[in-house]
C-alpha atoms as a PDB file:
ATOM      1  CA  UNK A   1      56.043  71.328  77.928  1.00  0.00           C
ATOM      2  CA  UNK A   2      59.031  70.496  79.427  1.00  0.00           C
ATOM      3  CA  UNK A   3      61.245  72.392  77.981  1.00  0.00           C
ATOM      4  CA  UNK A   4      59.470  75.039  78.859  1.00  0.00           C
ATOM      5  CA  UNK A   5      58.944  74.411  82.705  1.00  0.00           C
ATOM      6  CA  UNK A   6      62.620  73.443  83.214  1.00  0.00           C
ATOM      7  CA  UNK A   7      63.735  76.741  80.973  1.00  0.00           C
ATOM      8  CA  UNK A   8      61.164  79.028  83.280  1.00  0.00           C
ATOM      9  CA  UNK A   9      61.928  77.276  86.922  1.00  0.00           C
ATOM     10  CA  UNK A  10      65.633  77.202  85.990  1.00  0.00           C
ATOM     11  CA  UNK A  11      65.557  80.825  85.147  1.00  0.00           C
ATOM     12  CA  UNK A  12      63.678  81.773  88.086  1.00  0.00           C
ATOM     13  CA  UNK A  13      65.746  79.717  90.453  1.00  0.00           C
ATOM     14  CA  UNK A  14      68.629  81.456  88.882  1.00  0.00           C
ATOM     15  CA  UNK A  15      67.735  84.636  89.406  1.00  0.00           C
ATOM     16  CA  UNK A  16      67.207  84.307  92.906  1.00  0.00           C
ATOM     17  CA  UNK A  17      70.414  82.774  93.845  1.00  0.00           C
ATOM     18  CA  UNK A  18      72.411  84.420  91.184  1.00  0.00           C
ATOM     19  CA  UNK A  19      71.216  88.263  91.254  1.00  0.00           C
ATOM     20  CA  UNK A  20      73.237  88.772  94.483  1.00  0.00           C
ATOM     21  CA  UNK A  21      76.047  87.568  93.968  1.00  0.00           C
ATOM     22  CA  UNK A  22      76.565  89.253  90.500  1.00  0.00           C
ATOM     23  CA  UNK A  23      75.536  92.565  91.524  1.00  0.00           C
ATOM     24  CA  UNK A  24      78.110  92.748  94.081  1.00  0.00           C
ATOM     25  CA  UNK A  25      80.775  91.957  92.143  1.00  0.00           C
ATOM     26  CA  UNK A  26      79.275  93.796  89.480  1.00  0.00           C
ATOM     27  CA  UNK A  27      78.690  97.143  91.772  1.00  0.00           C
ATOM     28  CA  UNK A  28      82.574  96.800  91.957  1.00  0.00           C
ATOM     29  CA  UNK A  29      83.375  98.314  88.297  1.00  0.00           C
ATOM     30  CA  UNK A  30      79.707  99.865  87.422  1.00  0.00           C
ATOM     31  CA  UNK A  31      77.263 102.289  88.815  1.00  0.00           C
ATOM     32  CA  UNK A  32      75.309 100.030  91.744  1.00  0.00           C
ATOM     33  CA  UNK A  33      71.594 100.503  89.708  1.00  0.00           C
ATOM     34  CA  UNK A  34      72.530  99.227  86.501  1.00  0.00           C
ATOM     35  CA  UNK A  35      74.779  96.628  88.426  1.00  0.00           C
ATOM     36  CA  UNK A  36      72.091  95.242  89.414  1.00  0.00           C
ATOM     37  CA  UNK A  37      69.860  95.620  86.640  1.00  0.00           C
ATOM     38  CA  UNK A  38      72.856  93.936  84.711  1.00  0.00           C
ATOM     39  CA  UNK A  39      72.828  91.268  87.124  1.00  0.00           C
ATOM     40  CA  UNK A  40      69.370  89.591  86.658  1.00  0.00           C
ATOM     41  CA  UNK A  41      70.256  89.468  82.460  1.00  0.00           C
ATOM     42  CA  UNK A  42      73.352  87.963  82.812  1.00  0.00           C
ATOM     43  CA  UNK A  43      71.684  85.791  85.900  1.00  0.00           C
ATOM     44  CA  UNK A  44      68.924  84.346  83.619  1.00  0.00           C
ATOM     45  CA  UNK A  45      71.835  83.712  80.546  1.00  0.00           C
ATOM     46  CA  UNK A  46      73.936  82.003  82.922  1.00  0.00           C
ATOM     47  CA  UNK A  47      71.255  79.282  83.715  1.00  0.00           C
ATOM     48  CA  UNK A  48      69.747  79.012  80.682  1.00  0.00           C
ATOM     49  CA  UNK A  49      72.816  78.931  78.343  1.00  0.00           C
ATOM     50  CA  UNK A  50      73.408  75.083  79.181  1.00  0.00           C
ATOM     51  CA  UNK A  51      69.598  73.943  78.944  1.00  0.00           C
ATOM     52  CA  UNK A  52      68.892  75.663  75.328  1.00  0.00           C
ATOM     53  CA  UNK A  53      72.269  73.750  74.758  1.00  0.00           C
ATOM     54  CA  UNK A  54      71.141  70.081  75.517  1.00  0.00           C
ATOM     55  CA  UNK A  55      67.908  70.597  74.281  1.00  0.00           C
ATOM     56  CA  UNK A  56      68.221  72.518  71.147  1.00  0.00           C
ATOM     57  CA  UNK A  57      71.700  71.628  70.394  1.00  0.00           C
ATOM     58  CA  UNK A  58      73.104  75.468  70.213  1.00  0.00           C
ATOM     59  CA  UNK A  59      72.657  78.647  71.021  1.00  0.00           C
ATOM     60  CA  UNK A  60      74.005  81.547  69.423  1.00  0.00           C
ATOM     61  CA  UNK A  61      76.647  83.558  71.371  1.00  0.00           C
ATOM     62  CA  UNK A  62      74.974  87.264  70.622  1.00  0.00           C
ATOM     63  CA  UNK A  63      72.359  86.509  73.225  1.00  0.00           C
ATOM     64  CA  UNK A  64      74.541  87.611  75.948  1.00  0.00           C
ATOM     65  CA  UNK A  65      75.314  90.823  73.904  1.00  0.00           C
ATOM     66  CA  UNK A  66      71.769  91.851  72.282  1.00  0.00           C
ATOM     67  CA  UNK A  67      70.035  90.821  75.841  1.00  0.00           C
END
């Protein structure tokens, strides 16, 4: 259970303080829709990279490219 409440808050919390932020940058290089659309998957990776890290002890690296 609390794995799973830290993974969903974390990923929540990241994706409203991280969305922003990487869709502007993002809307630099890439159409502005799928900037942002790009934004909230690499958002919710960001924050939950390090917690499936401490609790599972790795994560593979082909989530950021197959999500």
């Amino acid at each position: 259970m609390k794995v799973l409440f830290l993974l969903s808050f974390s990923v929540y919390l990241g994706l409203i303080l991280l969305t922003k932020p990487i869709a502007n940058v993002l809307s630099k290089i890439i159409y502005d829709k799928l900037a942002v659309v790009l934004s909230a998957s690499i958002s919710a990776q960001i924050v939950s990279f390090p917690i499936l890290l401490h609790f599972f002890g790795y994560a593979s690296l082909f989530t950021f490219v197959f999500n």
